[in-house]
Protein backbone atom coordinates (compact mmCIF):
# COMPACT_ATOMS: atom_id res chain seq x y z
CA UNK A 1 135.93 149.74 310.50
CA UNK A 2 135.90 152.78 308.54
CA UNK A 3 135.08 152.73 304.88
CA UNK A 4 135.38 154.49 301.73
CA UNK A 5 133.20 153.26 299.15
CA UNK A 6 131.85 150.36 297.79
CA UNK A 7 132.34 148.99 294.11
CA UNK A 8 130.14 146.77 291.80
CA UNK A 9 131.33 143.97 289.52
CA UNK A 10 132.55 145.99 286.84
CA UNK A 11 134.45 148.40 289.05
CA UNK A 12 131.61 151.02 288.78
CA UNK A 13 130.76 152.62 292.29
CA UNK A 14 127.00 152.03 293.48
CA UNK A 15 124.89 153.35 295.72
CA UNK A 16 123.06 156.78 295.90
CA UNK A 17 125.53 158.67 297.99
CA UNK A 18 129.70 158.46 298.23
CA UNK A 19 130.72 157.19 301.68
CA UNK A 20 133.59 159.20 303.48
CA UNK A 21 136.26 157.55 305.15
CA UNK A 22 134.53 158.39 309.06
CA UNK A 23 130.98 156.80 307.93
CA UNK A 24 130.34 153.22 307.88
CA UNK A 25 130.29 151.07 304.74
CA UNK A 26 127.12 150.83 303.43
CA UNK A 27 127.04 150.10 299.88
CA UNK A 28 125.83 146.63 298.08
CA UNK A 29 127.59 144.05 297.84
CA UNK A 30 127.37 140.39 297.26
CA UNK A 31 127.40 139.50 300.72
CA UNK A 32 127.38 141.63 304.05
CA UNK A 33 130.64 141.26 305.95
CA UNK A 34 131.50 141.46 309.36
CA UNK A 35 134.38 141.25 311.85
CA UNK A 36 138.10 142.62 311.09
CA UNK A 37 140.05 140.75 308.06
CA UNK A 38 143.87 139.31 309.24
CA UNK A 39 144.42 137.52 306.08
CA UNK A 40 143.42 136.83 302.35
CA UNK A 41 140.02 134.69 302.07
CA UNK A 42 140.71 131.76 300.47
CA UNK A 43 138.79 128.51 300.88
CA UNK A 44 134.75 128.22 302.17
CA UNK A 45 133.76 131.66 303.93
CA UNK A 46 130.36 133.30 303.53
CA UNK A 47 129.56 136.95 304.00
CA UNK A 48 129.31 136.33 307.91
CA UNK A 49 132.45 135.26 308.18
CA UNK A 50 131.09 131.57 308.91
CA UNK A 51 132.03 128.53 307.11
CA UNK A 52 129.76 127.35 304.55
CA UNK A 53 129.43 126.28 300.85
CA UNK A 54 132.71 126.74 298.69
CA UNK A 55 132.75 129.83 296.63
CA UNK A 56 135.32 129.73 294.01
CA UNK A 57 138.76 131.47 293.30
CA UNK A 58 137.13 134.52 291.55
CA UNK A 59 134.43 135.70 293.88
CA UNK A 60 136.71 135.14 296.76
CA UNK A 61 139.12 137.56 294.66
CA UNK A 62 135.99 140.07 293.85
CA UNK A 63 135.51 140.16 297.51
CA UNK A 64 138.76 141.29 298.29
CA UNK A 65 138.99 143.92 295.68
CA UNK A 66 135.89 145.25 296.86
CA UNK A 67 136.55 145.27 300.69
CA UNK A 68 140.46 146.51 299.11
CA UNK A 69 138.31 149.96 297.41
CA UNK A 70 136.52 150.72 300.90
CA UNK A 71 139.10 150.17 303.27
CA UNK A 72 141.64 152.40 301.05
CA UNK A 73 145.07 150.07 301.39
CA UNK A 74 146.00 150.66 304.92
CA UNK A 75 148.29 148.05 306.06
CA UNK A 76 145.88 147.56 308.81
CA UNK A 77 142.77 146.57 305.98
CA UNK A 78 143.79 143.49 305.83
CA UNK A 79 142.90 142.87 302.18
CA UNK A 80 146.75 141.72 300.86
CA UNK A 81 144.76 142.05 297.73
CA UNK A 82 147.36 144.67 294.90
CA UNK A 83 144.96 147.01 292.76
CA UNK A 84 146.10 147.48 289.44
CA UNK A 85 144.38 149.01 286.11
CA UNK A 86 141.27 150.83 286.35
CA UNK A 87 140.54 149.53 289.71
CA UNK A 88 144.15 151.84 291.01
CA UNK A 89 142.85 154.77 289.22
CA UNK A 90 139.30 154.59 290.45
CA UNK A 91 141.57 153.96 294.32
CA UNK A 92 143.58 157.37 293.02
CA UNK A 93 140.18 159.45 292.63
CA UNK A 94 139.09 158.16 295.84
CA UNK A 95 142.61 158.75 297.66
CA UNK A 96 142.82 162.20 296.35
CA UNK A 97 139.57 163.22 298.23
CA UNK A 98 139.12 161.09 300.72
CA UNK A 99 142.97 160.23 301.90
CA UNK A 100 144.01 161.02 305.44
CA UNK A 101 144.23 165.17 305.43
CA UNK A 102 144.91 165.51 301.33
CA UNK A 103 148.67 164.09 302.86
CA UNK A 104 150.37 160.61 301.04
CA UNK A 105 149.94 157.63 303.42
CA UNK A 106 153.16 156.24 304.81
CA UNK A 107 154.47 153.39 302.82
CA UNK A 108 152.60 154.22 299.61
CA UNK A 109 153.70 155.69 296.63
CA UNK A 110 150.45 157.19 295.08
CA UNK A 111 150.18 161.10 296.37
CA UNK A 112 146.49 162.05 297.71
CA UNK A 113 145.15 165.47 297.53
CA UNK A 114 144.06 167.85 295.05
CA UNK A 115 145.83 171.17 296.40
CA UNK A 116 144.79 174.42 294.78
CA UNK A 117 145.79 173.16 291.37
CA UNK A 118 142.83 174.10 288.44
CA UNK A 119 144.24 171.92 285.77
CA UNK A 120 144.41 168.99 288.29
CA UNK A 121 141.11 169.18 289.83
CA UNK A 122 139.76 169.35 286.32
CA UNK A 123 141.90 165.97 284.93
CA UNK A 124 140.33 164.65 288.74
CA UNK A 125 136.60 165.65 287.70
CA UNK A 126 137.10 163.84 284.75
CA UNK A 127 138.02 160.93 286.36
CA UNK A 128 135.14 160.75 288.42
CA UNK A 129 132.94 160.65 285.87
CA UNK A 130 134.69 158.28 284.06
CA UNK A 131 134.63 155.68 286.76
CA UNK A 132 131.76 156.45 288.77
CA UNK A 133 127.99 156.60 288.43
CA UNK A 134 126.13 160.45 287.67
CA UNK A 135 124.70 160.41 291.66
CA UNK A 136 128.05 158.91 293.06
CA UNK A 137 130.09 162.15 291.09
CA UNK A 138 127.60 164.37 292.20
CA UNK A 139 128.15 163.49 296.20
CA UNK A 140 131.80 163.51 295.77
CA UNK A 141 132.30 167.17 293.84
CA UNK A 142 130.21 168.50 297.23
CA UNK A 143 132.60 166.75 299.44
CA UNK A 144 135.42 167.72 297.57
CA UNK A 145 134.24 171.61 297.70
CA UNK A 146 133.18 171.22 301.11
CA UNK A 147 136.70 169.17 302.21
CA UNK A 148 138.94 170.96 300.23
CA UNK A 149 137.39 174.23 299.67
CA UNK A 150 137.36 174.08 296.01
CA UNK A 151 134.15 176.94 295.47
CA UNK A 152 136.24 179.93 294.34
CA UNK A 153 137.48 176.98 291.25
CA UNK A 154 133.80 176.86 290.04
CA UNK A 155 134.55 180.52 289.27
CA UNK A 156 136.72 179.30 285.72
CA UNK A 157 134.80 178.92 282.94
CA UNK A 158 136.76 175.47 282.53
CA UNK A 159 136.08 173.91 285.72
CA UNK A 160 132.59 174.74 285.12
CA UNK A 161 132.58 172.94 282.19
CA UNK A 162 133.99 170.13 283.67
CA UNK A 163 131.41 169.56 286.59
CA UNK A 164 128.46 167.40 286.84
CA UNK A 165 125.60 170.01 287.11
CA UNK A 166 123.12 169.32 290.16
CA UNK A 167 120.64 171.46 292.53
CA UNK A 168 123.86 171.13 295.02
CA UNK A 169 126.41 172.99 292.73
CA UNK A 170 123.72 175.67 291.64
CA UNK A 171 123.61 176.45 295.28
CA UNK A 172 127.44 177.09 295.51
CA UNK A 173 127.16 179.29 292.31
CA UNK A 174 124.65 181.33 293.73
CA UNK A 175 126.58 181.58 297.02
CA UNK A 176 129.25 183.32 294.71
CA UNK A 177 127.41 184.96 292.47
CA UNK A 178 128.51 188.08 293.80
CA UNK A 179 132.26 187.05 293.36
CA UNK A 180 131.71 185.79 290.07
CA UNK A 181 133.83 187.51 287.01
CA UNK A 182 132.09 188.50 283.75
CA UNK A 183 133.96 185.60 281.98
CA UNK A 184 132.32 183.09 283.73
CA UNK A 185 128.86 184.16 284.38
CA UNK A 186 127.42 183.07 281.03
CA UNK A 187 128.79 179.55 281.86
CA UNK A 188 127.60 179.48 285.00
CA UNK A 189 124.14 180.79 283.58
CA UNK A 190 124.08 177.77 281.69
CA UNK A 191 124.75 175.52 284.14
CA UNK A 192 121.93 176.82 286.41
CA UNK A 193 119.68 176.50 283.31
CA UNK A 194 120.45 172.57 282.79
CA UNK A 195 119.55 172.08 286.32
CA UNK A 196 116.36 174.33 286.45
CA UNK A 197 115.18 172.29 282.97
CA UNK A 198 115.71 168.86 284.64
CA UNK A 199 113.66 169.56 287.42
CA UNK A 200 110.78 171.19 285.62
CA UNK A 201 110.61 167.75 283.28
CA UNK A 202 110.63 165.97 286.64
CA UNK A 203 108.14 168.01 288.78
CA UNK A 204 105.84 170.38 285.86
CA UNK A 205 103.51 167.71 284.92
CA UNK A 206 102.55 166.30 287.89
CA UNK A 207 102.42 169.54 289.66
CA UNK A 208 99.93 170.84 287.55
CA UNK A 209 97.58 167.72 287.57
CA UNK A 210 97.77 167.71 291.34
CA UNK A 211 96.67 171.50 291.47
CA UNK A 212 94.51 171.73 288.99
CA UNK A 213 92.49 168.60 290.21
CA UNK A 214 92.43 170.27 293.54
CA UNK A 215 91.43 173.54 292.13
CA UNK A 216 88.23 171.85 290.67
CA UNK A 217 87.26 170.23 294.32
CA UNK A 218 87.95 173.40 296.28
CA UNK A 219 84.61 174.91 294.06
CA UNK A 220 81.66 173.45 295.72
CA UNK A 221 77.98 173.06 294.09
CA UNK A 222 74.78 172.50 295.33
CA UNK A 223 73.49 170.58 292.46
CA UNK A 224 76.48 168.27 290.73
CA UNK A 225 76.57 165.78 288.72
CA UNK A 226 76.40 162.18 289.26
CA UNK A 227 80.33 161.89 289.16
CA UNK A 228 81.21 165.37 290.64
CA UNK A 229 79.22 164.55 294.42
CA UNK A 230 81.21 164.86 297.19
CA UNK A 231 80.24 162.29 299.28
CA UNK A 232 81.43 162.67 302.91
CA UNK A 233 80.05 166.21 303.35
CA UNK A 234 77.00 164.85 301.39
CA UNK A 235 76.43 162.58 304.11
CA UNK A 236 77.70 165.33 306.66
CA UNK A 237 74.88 167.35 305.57
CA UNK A 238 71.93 164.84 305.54
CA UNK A 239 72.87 163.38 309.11
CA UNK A 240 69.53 164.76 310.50
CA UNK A 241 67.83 162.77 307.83
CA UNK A 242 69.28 159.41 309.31
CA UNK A 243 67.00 156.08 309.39
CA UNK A 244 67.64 154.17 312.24
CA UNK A 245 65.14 151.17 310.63
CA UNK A 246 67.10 151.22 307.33
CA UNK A 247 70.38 152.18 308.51
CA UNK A 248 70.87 155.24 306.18
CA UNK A 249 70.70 158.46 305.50
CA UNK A 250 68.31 160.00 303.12
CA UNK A 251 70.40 162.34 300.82
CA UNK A 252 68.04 165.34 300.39
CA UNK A 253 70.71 167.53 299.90
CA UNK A 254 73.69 167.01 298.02
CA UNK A 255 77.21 168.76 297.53
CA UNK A 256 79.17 168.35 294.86
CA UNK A 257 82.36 169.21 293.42
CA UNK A 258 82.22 172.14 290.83
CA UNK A 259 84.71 172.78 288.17
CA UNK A 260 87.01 175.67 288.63
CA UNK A 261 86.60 178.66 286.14
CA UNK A 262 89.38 180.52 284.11
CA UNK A 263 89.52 183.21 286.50
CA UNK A 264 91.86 182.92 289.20
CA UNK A 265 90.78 181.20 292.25
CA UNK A 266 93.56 181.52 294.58
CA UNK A 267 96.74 183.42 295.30
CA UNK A 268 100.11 181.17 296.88
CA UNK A 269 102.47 183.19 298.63
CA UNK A 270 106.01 181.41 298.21
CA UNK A 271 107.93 183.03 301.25
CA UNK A 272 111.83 181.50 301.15
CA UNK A 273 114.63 182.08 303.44
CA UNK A 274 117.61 182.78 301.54
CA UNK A 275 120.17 182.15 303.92
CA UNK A 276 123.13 179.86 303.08
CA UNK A 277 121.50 176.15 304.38
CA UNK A 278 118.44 177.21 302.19
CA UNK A 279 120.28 176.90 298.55
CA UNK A 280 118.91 174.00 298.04
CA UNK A 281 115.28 174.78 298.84
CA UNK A 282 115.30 178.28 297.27
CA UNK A 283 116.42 176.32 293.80
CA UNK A 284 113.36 173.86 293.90
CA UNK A 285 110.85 177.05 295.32
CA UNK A 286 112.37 179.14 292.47
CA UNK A 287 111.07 176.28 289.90
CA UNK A 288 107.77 175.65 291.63
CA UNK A 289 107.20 179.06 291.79
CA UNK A 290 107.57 179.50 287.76
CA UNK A 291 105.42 176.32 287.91
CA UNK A 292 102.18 177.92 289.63
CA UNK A 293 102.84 180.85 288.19
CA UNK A 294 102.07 178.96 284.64
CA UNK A 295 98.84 178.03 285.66
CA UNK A 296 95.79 180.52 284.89
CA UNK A 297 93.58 179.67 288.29
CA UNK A 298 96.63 180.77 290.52
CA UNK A 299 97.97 184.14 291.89
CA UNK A 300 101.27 182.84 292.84
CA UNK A 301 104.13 185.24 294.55
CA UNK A 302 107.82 184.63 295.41
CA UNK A 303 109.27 186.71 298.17
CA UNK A 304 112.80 185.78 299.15
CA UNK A 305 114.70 187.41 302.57
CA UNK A 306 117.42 187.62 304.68
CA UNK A 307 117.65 190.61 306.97
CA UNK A 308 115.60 192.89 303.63
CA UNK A 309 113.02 191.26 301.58
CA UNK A 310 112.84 190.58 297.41
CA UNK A 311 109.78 190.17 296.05
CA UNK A 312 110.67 188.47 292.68
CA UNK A 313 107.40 187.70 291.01
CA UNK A 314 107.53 189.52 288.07
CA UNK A 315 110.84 187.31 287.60
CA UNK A 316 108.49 183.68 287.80
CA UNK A 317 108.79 183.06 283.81
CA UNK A 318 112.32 182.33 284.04
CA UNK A 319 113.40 180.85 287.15
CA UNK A 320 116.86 181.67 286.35
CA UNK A 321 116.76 185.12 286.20
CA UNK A 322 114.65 184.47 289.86
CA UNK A 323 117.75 182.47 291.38
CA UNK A 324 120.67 184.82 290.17
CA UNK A 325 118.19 187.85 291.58
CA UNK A 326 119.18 186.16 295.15
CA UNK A 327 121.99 186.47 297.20
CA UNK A 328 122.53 183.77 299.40
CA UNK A 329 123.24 183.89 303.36
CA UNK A 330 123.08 186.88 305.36
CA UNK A 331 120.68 187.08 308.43
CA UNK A 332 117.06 186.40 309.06
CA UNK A 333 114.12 188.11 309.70
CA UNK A 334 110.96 186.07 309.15
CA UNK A 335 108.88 188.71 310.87
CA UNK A 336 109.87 191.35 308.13
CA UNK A 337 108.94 188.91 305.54
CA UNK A 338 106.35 188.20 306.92
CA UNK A 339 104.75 191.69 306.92
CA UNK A 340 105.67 191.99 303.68
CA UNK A 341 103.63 189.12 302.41
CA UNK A 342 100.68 189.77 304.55
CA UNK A 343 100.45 193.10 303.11
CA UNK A 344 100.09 191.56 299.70
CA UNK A 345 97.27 189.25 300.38
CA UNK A 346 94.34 190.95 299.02
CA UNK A 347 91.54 187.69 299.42
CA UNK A 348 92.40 185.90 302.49
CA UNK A 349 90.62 183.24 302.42
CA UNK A 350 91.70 182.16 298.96
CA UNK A 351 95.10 182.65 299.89
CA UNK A 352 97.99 179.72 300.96
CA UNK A 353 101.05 181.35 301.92
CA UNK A 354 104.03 178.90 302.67
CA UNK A 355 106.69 179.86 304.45
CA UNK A 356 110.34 177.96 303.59
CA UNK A 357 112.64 178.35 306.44
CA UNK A 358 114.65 176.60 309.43
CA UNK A 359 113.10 178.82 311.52
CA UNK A 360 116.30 180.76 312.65
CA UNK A 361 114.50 184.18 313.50
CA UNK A 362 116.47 186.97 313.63
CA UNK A 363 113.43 189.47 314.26
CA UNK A 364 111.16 189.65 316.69
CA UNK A 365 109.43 186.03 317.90
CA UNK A 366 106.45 187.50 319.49
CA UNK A 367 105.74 189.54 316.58
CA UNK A 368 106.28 186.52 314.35
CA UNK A 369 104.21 184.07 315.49
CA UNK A 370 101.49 187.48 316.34
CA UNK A 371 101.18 187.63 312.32
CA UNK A 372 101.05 184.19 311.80
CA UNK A 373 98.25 183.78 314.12
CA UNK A 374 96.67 187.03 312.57
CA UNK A 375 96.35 185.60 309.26
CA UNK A 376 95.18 182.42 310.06
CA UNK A 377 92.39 184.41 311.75
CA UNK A 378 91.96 185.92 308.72
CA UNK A 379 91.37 182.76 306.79
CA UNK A 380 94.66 181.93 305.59
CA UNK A 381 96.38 179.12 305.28
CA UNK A 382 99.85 179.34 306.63
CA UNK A 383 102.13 176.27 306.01
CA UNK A 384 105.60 175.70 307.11
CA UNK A 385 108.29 173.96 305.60
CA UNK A 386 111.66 173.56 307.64
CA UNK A 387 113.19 172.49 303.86
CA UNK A 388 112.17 171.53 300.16
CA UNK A 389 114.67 169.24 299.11
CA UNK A 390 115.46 165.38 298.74
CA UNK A 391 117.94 165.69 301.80
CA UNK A 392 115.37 165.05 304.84
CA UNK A 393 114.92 167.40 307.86
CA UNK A 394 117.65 170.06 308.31
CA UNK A 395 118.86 171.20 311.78
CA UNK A 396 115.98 174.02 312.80
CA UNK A 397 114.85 176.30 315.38
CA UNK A 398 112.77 173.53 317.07
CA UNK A 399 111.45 176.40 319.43
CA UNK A 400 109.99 177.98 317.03
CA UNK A 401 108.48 175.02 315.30
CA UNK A 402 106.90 174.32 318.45
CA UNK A 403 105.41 177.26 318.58
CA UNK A 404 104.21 177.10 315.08
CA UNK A 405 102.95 174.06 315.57
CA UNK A 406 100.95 174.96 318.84
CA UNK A 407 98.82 177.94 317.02
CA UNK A 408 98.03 175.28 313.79
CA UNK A 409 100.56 175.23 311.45
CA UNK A 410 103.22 172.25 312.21
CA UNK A 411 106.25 172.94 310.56
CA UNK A 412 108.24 169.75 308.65
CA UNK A 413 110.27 168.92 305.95
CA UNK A 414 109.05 168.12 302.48
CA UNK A 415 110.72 166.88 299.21
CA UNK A 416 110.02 168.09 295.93
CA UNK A 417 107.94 164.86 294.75
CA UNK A 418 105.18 165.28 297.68
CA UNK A 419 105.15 169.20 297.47
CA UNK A 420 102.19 168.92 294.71
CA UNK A 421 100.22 166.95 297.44
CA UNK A 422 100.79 169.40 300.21
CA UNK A 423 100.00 172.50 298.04
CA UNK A 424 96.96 170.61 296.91
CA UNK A 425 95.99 169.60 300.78
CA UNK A 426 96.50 173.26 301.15
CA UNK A 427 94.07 174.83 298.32
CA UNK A 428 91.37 171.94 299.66
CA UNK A 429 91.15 172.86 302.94
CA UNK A 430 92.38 169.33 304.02
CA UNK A 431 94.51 168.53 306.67
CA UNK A 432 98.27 168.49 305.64
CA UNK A 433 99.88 164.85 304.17
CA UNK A 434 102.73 165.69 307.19
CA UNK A 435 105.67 162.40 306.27
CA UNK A 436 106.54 160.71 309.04
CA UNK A 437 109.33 162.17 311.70
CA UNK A 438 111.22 158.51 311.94
């Protein structure tokens, strides 16, 4: 069965992501259905298709609509069930995007496609968001600028208007940054803005606790306070002093936490591929990177690269300004960036450098994983992210992972909420809160 979406009771669509017409149904609703439909339900039928308790007229009727809205009216659905009112227009948004190659199906009078047209993509964004959910619109504008190639649209003032502004579509405006006219870049500036503001409400507060908690326990002091001992490498220093009689160990020296000072205490290194499956990452590094570069006890640098390197640092108070000073896809060369960085890092062991890539190396391997291993000599610590976004692991260079992850520094995915805890594993010396692969 191949589905299209799923609707709730009041015709709204639910679910975190839109389905498209080659991925299976997945969206809630009252019951889970299986098995090919001949024929209206009427009568005693349960969500397995087995015989049961009676439901009555209507939620054998909601059933059908439903099933009607994610099989899309084929004659082959099924359904029999006739859409009318909002629930055809909500069918009409879906149709246009998701119908059988933007074509009309054969038998049915409602057209499906959006063409080229700006006016009609822009009466079709307003439908979305009319009928669907803010996370549901958001899905479908990517698939309809990845189905229908819509991008060089976003370049009108009015269609930018019209959108529903996410990390997704900033990436697409930077991606045509370079294309975009005069008229249109203080729109699209604006845009970028109410994205970059959402996230820093989301991800500022938290970031900073995280860090600056960690910050305090990376100081160590011979003589803390009560509250302030640390007290597994209390007991890892007083192990000679063990009682065997009373079980214990005798405390004689203790090691505490100490509180960080005003002066800065370490230096992050934000290293971020910039090539085109990046966007998203390089948007929530950009805002991290303003983040850390808030807070007084870090030394925080962005360096972005393709094939040449940007160091953008001095750009970290607005992280706008950081994302339209990149230019998305191009080649890679890790190995240049690389350099760069490490010829930047001025107290080693105080230093976290975290490198944001898939690991598609267009330099020199050898000499890649050579300067990796050369600064973790050093006393750096090197981290690896394959992405920084809320989409899960991205296709990578699992070569080079390997071979990352062989000299100490496993490379993995990471979303925004448990960056904070990685960066703060990082500063402590601890080993790395790594999700889970499955």
């Amino acid at each position: 069965m191949t589905g299209r979406k799923t609707a709730d009771k009041t015709g709204d669509m639910t679910g975190d992501k839109a389905v498209r017409t080659t991925e299976p149904t997945t969206g809630p609703m009252t019951e889970p259905m299986t098995g090919p439909m001949t024929e209206p339900m009427e009568g005693p039928v349960t969500g397995r298709g087995t015989v049961s308790e009676p439901v009555d007229a209507e939620a054998a009727r909601e059933r059908l609509r439903r099933w009607r809205l994610v099989l899309g009216g084929d004659p082959a659905d099924g359904t029999g069930h006739v859409l009318c009112g909002r629930d055809a227009a909500m069918d009409g948004a879906l149709t246009a995007l998701y119908g059988r190659g933007g074509a009309p199906r054969a038998g049915r009078d409602r057209a499906a496609g959006l063409g080229a047209s700006a006016p009609a993509v822009a009466r079709w964004l307003g439908d979305i968001r009319t009928y669907f959910p803010s996370p549901v619109v958001q899905v479908m504008q990517r698939d309809a600028i990845d189905r229908l190639g819509l991008a060089t649209l976003l370049l009108e003032p009015e269609m930018l208007q019209a959108v529903e502004a996410d990390v997704h579509l900033v990436g697409t405006l930077l991606s045509l940054n370079e294309a975009m006219p005069d008229t249109t870049r203080e729109t699209a500036r604006a845009v970028v803005r109410k994205v970059v503001e959402d996230l820093e409400k989301r991800l500022v507060t938290r970031t900073r606790a995280t860090l600056s908690g960690a910050l305090d326990r990376s100081a160590r002091t011979a003589r803390p306070r009560p509250h302030d001992i640390d007290w597994n490498r209390t007991i890892g220093a007083n192990l000679k002093h063990y009682l065997p009689e009373y079980r214990t160990v005798v405390p004689e020296r203790l090691v505490g936490y100490g509180r960080a000072s005003r002066s800065v205490r370490k230096e992050i290194v934000l290293c971020v591929d910039q090539s085109g499956s990046m966007a998203a990452s390089l948007v929530y590094a950009s805002v991290f990177g303003a983040v850390l570069a808030s807070m007084r006890s870090i030394d925080t640098r962005l360096v972005v690269f393709d094939t040449a390197v940007a160091d953008l640092t001095d750009q970290l108070d607005d992280p706008v300004d950081v994302l339209f000073g990149t230019r998305l896809g191009g080649g890679t060369d890790i190995n240049r960036a690389l350099a760069y960085c490490q010829s930047r890092i001025t107290r080693p062991a105080d230093t976290v450098v975290v490198l944001i890539s898939d690991l598609y190396e267009g330099g020199i391997r050898e000499e890649m994983l050579k300067r990796v291993a050369a600064m973790q000599a050093a006393g750096v610590r090197f981290v690896t992210l394959l992405a920084l976004s809320d989409e899960g692991t991205p296709a990578y260079d699992r070569e080079h992972a390997a071979a990352l992850a062989a000299l100490g520094a496993p490379a993995f995915a990471c979303t925004p909420d448990l960056f904070p805890e990685v960066m703060a594993a990082a500063i402590e010396g601890r080993p790395l809160p790594i999700p889970d692969a499955g």
